[in-house]
C-alpha atoms as a PDB file:
ATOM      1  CA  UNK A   1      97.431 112.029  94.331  1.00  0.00           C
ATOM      2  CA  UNK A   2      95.369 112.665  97.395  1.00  0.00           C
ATOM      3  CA  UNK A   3      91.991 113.175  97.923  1.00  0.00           C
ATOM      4  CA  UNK A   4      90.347 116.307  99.347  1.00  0.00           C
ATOM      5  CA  UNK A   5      90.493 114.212 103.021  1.00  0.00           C
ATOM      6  CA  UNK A   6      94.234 114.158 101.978  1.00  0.00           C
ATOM      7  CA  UNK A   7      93.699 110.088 101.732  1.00  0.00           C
ATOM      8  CA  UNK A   8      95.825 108.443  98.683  1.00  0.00           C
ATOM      9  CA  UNK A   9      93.297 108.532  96.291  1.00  0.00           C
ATOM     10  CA  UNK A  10      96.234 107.164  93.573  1.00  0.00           C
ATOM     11  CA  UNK A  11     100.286 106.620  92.448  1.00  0.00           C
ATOM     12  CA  UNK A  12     102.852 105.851  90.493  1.00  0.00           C
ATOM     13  CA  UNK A  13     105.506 102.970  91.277  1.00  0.00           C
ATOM     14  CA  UNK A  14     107.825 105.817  92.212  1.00  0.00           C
ATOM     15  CA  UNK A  15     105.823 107.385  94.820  1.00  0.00           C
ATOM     16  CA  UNK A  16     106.539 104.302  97.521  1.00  0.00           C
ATOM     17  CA  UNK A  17     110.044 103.731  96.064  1.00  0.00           C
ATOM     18  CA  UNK A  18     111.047 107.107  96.489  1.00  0.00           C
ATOM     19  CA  UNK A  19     109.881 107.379 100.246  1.00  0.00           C
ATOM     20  CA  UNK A  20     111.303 103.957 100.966  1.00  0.00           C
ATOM     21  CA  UNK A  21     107.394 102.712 101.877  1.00  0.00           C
ATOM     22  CA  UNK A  22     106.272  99.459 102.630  1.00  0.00           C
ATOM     23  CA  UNK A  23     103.624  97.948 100.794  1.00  0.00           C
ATOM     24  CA  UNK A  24     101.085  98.229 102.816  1.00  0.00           C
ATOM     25  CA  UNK A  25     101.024 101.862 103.339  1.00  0.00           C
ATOM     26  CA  UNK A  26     101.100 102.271  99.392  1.00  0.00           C
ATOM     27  CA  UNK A  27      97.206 101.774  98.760  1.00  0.00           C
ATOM     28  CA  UNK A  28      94.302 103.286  98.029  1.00  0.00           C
ATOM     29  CA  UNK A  29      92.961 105.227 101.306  1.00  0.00           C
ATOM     30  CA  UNK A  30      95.280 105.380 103.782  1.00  0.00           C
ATOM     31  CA  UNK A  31      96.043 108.874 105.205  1.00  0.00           C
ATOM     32  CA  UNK A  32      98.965 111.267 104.073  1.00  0.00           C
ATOM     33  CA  UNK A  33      99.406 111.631 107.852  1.00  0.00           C
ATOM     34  CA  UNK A  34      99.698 107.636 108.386  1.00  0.00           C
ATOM     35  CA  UNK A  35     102.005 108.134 105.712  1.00  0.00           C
ATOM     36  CA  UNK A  36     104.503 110.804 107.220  1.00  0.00           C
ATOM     37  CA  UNK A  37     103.761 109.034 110.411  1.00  0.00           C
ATOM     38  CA  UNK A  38     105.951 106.539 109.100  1.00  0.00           C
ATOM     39  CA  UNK A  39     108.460 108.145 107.522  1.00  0.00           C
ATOM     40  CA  UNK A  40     108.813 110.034 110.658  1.00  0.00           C
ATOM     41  CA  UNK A  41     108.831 107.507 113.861  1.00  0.00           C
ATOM     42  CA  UNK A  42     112.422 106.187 110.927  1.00  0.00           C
ATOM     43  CA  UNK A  43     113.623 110.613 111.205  1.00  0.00           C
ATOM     44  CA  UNK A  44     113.247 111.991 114.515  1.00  0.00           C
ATOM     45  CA  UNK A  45     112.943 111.441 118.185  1.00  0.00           C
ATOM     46  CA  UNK A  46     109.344 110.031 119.314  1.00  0.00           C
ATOM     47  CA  UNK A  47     108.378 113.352 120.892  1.00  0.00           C
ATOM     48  CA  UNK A  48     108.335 115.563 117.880  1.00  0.00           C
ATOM     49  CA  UNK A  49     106.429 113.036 115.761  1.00  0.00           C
ATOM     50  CA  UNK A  50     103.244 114.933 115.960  1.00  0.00           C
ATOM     51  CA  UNK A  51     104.197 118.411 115.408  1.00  0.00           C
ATOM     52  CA  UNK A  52     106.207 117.067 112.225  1.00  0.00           C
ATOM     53  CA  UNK A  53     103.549 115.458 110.910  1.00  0.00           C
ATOM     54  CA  UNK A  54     101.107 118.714 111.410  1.00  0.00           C
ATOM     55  CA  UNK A  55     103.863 120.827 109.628  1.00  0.00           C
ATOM     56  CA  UNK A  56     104.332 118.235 106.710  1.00  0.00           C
ATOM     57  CA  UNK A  57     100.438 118.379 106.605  1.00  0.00           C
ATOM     58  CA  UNK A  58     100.003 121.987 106.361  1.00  0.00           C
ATOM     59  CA  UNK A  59     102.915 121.972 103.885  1.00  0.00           C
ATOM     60  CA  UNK A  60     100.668 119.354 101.617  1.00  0.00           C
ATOM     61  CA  UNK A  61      97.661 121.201 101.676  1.00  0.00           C
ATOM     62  CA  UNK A  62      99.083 124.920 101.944  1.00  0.00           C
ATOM     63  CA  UNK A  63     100.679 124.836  98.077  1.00  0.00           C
ATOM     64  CA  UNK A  64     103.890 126.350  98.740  1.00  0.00           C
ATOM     65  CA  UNK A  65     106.867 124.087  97.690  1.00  0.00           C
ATOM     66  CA  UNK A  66     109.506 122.749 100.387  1.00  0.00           C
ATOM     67  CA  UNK A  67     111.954 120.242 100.538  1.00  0.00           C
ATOM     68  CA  UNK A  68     112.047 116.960 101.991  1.00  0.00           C
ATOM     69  CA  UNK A  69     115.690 115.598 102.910  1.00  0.00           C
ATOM     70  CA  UNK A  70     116.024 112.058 103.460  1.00  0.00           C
ATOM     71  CA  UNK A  71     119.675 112.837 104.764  1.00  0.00           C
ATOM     72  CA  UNK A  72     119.935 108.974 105.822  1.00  0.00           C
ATOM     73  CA  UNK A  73     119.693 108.562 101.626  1.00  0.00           C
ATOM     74  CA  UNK A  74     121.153 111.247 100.902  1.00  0.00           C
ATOM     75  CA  UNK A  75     118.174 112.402  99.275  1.00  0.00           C
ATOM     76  CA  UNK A  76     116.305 115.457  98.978  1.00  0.00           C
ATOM     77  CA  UNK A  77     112.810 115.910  96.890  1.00  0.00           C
ATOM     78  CA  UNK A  78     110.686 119.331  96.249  1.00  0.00           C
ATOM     79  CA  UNK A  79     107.036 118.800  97.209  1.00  0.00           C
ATOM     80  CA  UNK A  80     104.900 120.864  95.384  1.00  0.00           C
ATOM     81  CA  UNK A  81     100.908 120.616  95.559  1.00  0.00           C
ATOM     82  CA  UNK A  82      98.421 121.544  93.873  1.00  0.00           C
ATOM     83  CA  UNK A  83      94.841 121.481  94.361  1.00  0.00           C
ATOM     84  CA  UNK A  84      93.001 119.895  91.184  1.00  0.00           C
ATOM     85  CA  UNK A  85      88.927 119.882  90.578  1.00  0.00           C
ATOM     86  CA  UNK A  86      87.015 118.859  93.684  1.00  0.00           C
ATOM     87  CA  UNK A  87      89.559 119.466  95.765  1.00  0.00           C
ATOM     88  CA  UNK A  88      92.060 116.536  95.328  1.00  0.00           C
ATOM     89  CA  UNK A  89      96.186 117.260  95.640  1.00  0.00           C
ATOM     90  CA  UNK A  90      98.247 116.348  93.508  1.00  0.00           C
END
């Protein structure tokens, strides 16, 4: 869950495990876009890092549901959020 600043606010064990994060980006604070930084810089070519991460943002905090493919993993998840009192994501 992320707060309204779209900062992890709090998780479950799965949430790291199933994005294949370190431990240090799993913890109360850090930025969703610190977050997708990451997962990105392992995806895609340095150049398109940014406009990635400001698509996966606007996904987040937009509410419609898309897919993430971890095609390395062969692994694909739906994100779906939604926006709970005060503003936090789910």
């Amino acid at each position: 869950m992320f707060d309204k600043d779209t900062h992890l606010a709090c998780w479950n064990r799965q949430f790291g495990d199933v994005l294949d994060l370190p431990h240090e980006l799993v913890r109360i604070g850090i930025g969703l876009d610190e977050i997708l930084r990451f997962n990105a810089k392992r995806r895609i070519r340095a150049g398109d890092v940014e406009a990635l991460v400001a698509e996966r943002i606007a996904g987040y905090v937009g509410g419609e549901p898309f897919l993430e493919r971890f095609a390395d993993r062969g692994l694909v998840i739906e994100v779906r959020a939604n926006r709970m009192p005060g503003g936090v994501s789910s």
